[in-house]
PDB file of N, CA and C in Angstrom:
ATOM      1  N   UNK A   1      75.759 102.622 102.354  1.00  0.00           N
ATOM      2  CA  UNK A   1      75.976 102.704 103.784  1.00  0.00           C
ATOM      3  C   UNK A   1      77.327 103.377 104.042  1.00  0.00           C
ATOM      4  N   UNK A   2      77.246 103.979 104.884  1.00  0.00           N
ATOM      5  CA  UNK A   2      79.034 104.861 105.538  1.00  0.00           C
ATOM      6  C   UNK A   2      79.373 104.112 105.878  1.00  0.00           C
ATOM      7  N   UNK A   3      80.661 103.608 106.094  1.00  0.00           N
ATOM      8  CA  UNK A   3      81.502 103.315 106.358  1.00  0.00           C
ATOM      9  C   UNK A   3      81.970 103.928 108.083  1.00  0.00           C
ATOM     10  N   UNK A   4      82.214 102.791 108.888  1.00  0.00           N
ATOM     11  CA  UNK A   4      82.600 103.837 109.989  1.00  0.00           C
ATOM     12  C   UNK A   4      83.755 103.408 110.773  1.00  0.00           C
ATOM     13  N   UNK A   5      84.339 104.525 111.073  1.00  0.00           N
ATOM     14  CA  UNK A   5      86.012 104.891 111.643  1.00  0.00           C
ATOM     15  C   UNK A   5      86.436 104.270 113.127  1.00  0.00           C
ATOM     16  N   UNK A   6      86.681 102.918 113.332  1.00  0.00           N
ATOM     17  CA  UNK A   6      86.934 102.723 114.556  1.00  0.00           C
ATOM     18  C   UNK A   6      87.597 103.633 115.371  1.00  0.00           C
ATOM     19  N   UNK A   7      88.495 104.422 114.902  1.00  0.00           N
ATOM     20  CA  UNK A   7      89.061 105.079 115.725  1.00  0.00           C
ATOM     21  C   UNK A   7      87.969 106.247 116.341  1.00  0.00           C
ATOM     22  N   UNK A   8      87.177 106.625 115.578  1.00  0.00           N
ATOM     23  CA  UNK A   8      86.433 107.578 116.582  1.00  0.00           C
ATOM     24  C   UNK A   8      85.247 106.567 117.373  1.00  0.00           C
ATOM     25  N   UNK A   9      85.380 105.688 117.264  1.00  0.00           N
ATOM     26  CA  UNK A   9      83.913 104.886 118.138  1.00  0.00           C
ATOM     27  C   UNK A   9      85.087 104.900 119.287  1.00  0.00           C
ATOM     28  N   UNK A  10      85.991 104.566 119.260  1.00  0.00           N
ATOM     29  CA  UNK A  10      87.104 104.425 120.420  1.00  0.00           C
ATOM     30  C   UNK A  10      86.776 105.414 121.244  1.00  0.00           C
ATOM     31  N   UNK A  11      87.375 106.606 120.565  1.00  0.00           N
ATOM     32  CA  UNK A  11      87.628 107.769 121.543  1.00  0.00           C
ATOM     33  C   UNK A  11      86.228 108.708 122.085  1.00  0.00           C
ATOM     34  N   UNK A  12      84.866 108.245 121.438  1.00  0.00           N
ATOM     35  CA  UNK A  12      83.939 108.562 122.183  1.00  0.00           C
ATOM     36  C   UNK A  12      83.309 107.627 123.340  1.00  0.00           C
ATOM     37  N   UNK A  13      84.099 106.132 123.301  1.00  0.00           N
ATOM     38  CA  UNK A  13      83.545 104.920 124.250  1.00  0.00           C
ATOM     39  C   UNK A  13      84.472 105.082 124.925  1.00  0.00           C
ATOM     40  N   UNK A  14      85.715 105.066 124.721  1.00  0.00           N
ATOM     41  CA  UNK A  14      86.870 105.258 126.062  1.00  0.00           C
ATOM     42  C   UNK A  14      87.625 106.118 126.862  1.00  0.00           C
ATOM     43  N   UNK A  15      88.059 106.881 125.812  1.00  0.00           N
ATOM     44  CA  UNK A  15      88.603 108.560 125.980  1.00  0.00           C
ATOM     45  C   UNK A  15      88.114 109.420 126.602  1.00  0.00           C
ATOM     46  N   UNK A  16      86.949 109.781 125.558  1.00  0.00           N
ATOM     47  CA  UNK A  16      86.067 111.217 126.002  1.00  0.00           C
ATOM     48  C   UNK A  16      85.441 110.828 127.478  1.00  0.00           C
ATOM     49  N   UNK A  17      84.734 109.435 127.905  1.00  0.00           N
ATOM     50  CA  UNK A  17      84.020 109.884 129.092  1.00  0.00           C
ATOM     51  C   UNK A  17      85.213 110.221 130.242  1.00  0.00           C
ATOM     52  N   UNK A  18      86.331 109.922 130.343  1.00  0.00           N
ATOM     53  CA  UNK A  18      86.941 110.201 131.776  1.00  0.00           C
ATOM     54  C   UNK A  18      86.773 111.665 131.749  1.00  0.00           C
ATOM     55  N   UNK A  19      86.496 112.291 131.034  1.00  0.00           N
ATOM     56  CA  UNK A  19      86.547 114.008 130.998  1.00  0.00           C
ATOM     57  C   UNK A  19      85.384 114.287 131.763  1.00  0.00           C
ATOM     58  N   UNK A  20      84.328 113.704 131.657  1.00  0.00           N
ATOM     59  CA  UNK A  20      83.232 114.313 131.808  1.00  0.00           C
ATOM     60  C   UNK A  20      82.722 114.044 133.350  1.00  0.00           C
ATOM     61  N   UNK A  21      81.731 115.411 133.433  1.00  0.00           N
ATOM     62  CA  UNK A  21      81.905 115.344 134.750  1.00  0.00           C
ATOM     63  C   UNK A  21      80.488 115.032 135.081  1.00  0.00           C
ATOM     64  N   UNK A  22      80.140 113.762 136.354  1.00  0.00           N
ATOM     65  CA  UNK A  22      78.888 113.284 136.576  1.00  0.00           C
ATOM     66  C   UNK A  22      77.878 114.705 137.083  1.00  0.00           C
ATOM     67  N   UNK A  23      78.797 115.763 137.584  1.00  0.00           N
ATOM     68  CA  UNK A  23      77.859 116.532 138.115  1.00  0.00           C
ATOM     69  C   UNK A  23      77.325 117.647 137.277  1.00  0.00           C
ATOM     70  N   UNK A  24      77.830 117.873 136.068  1.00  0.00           N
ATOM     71  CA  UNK A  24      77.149 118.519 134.983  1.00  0.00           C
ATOM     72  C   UNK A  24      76.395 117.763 133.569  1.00  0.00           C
ATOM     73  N   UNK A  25      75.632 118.055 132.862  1.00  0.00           N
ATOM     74  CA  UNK A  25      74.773 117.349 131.877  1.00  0.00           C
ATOM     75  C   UNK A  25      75.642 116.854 131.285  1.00  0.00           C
ATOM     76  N   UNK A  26      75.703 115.250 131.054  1.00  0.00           N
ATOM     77  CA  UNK A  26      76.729 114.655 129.881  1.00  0.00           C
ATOM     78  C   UNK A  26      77.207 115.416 128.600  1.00  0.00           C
ATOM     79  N   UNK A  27      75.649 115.853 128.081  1.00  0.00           N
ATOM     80  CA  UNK A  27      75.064 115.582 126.598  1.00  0.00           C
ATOM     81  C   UNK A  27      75.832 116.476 126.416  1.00  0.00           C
ATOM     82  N   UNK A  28      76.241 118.152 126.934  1.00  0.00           N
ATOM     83  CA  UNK A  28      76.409 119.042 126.821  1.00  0.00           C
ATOM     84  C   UNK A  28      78.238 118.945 126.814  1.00  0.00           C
ATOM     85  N   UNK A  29      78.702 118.287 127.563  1.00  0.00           N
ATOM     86  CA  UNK A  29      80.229 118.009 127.498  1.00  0.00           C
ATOM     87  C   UNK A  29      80.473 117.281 126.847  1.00  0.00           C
ATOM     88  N   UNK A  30      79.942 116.035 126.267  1.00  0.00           N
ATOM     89  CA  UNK A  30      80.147 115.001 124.448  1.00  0.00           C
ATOM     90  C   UNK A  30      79.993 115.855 123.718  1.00  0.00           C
ATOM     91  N   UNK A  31      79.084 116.865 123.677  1.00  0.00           N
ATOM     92  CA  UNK A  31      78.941 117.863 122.368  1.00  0.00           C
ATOM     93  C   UNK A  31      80.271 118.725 122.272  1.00  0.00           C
ATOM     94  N   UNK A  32      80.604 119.502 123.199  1.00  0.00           N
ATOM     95  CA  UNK A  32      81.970 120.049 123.417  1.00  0.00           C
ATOM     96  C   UNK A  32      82.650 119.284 123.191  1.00  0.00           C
ATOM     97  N   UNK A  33      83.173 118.089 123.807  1.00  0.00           N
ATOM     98  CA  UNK A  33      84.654 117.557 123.373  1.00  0.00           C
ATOM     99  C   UNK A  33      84.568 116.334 122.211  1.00  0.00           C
ATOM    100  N   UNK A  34      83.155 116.376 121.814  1.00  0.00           N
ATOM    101  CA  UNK A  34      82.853 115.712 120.178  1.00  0.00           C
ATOM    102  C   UNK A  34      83.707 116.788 119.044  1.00  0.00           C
ATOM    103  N   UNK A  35      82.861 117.989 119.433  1.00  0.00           N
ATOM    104  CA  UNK A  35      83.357 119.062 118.319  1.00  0.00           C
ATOM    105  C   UNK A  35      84.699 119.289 118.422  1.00  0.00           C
ATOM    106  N   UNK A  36      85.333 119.030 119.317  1.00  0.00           N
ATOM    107  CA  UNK A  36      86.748 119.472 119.382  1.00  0.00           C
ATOM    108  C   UNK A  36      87.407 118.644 119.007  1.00  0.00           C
ATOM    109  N   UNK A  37      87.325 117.365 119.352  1.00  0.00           N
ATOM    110  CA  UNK A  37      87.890 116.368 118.673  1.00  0.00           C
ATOM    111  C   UNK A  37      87.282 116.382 116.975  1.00  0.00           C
ATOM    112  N   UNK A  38      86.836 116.604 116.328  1.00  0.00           N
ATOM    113  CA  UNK A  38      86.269 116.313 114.800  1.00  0.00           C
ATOM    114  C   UNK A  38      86.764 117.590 114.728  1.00  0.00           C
ATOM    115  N   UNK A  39      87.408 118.896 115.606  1.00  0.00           N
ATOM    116  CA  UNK A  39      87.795 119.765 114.599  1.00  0.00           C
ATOM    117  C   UNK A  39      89.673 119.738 114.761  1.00  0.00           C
ATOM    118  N   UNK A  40      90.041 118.976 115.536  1.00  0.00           N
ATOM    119  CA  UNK A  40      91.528 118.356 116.183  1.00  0.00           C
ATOM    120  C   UNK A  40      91.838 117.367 114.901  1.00  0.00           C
ATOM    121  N   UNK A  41      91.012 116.341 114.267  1.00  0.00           N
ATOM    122  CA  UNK A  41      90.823 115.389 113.285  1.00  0.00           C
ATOM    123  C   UNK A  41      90.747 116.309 111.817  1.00  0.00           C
ATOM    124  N   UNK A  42      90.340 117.274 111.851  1.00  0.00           N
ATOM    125  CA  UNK A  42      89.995 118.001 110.377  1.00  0.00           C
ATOM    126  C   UNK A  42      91.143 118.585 110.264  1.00  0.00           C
ATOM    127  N   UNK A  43      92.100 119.307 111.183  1.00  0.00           N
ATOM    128  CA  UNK A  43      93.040 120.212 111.084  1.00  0.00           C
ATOM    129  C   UNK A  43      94.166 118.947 110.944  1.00  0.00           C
ATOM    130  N   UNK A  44      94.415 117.903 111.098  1.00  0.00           N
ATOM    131  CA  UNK A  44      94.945 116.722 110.876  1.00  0.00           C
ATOM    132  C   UNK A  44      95.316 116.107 110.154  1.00  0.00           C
ATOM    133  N   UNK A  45      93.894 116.047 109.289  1.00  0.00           N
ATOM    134  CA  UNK A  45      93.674 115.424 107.717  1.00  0.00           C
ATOM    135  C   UNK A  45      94.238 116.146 106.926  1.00  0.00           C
ATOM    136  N   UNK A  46      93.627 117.903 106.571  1.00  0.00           N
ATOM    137  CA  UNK A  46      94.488 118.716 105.959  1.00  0.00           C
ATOM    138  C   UNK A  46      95.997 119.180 106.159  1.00  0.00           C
ATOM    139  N   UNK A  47      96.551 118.714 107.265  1.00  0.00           N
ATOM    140  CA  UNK A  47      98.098 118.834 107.581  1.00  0.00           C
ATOM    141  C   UNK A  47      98.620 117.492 106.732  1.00  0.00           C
ATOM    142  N   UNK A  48      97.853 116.571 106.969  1.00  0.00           N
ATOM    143  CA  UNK A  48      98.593 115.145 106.335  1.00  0.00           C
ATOM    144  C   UNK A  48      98.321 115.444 104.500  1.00  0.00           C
ATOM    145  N   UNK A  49      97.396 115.969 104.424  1.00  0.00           N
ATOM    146  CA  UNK A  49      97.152 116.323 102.853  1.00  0.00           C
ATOM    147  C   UNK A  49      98.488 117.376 102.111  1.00  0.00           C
ATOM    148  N   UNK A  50      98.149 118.327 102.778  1.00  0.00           N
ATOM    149  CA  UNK A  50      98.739 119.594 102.448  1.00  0.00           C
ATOM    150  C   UNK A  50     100.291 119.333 102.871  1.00  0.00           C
ATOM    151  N   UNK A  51     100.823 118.343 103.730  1.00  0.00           N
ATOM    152  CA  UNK A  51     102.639 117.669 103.541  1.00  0.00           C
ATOM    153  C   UNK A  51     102.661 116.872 102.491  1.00  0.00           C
ATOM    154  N   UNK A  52     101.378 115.733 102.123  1.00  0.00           N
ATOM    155  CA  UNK A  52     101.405 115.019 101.000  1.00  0.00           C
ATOM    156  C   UNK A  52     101.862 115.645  99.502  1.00  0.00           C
ATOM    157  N   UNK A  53     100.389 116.872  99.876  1.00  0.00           N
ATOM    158  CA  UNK A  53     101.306 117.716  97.935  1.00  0.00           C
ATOM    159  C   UNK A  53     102.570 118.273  97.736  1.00  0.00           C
ATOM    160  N   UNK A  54     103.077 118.470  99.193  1.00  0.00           N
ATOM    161  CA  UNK A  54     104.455 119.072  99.478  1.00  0.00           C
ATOM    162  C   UNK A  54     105.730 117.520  99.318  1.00  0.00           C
ATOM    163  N   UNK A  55     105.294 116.967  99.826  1.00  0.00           N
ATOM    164  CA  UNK A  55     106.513 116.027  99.439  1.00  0.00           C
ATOM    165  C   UNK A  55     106.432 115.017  97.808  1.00  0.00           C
ATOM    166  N   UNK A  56     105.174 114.873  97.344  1.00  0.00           N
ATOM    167  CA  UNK A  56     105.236 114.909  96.483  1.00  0.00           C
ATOM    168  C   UNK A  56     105.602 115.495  95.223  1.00  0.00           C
ATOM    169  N   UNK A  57     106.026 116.525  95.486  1.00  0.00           N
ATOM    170  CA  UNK A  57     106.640 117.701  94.807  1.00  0.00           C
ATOM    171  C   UNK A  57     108.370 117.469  95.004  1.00  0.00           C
ATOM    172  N   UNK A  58     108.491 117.275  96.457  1.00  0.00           N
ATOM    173  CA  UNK A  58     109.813 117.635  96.269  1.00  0.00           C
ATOM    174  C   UNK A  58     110.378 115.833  95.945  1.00  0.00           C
ATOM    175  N   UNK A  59     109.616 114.596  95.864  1.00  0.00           N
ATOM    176  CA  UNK A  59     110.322 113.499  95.816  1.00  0.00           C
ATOM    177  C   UNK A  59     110.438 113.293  94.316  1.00  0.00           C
ATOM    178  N   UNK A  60     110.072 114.199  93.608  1.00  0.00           N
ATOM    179  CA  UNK A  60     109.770 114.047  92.111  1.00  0.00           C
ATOM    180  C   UNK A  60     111.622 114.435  91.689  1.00  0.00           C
ATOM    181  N   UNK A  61     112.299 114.786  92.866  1.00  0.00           N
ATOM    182  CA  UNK A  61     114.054 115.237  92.571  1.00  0.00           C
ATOM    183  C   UNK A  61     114.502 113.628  92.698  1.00  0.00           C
ATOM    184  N   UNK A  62     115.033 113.111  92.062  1.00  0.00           N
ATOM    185  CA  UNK A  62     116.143 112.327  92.267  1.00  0.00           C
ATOM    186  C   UNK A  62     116.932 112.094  93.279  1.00  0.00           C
ATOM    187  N   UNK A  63     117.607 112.912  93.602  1.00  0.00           N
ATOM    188  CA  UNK A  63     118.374 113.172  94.933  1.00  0.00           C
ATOM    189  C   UNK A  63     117.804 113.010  95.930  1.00  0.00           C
ATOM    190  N   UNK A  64     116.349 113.854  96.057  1.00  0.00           N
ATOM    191  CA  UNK A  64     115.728 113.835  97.254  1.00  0.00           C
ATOM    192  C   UNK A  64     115.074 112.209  97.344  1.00  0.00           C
ATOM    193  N   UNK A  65     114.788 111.848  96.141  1.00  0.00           N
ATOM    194  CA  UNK A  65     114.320 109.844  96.423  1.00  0.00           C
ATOM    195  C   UNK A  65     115.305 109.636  97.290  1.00  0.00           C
ATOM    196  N   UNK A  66     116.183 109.519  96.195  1.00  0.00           N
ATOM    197  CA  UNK A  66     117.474 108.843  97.354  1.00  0.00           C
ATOM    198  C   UNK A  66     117.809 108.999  98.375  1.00  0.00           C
ATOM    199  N   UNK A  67     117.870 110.206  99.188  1.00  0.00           N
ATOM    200  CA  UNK A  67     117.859 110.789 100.281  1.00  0.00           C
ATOM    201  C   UNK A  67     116.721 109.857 101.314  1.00  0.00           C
ATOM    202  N   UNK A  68     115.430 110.169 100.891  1.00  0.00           N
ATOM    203  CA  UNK A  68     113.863 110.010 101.277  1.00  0.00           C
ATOM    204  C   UNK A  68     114.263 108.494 101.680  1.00  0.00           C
ATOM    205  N   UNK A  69     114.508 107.251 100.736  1.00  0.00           N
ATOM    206  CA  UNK A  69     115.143 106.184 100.243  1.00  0.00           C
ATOM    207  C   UNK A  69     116.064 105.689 101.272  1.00  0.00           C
ATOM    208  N   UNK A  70     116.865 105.960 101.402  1.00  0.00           N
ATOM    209  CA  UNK A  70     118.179 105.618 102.488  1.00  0.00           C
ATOM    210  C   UNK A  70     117.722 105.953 103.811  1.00  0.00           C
ATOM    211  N   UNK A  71     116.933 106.907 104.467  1.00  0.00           N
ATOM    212  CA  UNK A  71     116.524 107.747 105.393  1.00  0.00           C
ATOM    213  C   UNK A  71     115.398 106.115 106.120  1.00  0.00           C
ATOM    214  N   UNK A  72     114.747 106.415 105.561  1.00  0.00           N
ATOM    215  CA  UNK A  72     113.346 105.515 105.398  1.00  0.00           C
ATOM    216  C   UNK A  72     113.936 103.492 105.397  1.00  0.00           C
ATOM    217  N   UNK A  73     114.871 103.382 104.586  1.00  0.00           N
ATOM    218  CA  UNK A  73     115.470 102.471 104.792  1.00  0.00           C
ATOM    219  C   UNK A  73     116.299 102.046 106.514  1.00  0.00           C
ATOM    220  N   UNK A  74     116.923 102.710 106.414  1.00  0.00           N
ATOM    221  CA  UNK A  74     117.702 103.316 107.682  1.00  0.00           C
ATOM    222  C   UNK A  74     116.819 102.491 108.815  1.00  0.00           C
ATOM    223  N   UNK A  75     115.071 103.461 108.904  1.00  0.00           N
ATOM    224  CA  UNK A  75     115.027 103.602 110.046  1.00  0.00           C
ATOM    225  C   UNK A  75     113.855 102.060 109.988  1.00  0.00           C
ATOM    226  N   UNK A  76     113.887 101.174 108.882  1.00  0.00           N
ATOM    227  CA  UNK A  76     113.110  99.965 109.537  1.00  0.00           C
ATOM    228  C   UNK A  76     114.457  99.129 109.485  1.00  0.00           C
ATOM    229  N   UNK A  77     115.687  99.582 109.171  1.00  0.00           N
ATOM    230  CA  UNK A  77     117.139  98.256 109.680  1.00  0.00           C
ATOM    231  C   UNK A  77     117.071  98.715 111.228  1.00  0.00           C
ATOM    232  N   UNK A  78     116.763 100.029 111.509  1.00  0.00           N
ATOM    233  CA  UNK A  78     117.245  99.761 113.034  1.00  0.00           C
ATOM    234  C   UNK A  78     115.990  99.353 113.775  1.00  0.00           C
ATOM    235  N   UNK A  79     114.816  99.438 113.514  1.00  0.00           N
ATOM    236  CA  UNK A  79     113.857  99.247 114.108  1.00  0.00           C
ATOM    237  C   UNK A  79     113.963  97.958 113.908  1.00  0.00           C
ATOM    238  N   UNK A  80     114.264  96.658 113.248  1.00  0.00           N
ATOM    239  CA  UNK A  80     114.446  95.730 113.128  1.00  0.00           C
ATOM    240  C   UNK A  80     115.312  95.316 114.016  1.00  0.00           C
ATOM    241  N   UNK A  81     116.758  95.501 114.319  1.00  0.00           N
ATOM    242  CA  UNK A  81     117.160  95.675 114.918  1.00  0.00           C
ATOM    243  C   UNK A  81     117.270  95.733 116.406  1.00  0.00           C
ATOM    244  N   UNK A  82     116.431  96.446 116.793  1.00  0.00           N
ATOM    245  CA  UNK A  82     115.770  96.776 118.082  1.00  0.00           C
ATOM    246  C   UNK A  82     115.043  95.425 118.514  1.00  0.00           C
ATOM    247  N   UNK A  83     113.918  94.648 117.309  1.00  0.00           N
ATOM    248  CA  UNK A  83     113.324  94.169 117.304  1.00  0.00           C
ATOM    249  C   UNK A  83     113.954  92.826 118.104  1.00  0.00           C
ATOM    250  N   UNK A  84     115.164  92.949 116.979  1.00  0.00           N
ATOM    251  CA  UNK A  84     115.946  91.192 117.453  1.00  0.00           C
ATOM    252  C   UNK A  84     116.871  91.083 118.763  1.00  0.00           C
ATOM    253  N   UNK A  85     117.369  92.398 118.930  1.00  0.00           N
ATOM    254  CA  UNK A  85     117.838  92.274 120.338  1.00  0.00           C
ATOM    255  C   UNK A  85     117.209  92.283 121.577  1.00  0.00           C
ATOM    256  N   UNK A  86     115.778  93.046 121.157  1.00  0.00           N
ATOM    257  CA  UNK A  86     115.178  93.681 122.677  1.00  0.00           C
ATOM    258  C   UNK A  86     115.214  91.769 123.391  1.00  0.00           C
ATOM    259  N   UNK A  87     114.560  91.937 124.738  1.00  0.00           N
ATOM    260  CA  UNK A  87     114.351  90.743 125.535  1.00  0.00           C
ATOM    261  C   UNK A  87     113.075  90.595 125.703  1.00  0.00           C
ATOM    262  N   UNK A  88     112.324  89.445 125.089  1.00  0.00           N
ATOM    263  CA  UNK A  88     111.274  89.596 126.268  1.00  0.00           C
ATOM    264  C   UNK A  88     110.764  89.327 127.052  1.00  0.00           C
ATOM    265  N   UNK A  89     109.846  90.206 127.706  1.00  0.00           N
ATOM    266  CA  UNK A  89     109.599  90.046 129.184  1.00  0.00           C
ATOM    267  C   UNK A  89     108.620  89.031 129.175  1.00  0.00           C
ATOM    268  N   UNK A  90     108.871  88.250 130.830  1.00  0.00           N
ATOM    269  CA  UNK A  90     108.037  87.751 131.175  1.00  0.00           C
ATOM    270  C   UNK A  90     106.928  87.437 132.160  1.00  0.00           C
TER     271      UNK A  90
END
């Protein structure tokens, strides 16, 4: 059995219909902004792939760990941070 992607059941149940317009054929505007979205998602995947072999390459430097390392560290102390001061609302 497939396996299936909540995120696209989302954006064809919630997203896509505000686009569409009652006075032209549904079927015909889900097909359009189906395909566009699955080709918005493909160009996506291969960007997240194709930075993956790229930083994998360059984290294989020492320097750049450390760099990568401290950077990445950095930014969940301040997001933490953020976390303990914000207020919240009520």
């Amino acid at each position: 059995m497939a396996e299936r992607n909540p995120k696209a059941i989302l954006i064809f149940t919630a997203f896509l219909p505000q686009f569409v317009s009652p006075q032209l054929p549904a079927s015909s505007q889900f097909l359009i902004l189906g395909s566009l979205f699955l080709l918005l998602e493909f160009i996506a995947i291969m960007l997240y792939a194709w930075l993956g072999l790229h930083m994998k390459k360059l984290l294989k430097k020492p320097h750049a760990k450390k760099v990568s390392n401290r950077m990445c560290s950095s930014l969940l102390a301040s997001a933490g941070i953020g976390l303990l001061v914000s207020q919240k609302s009520h």
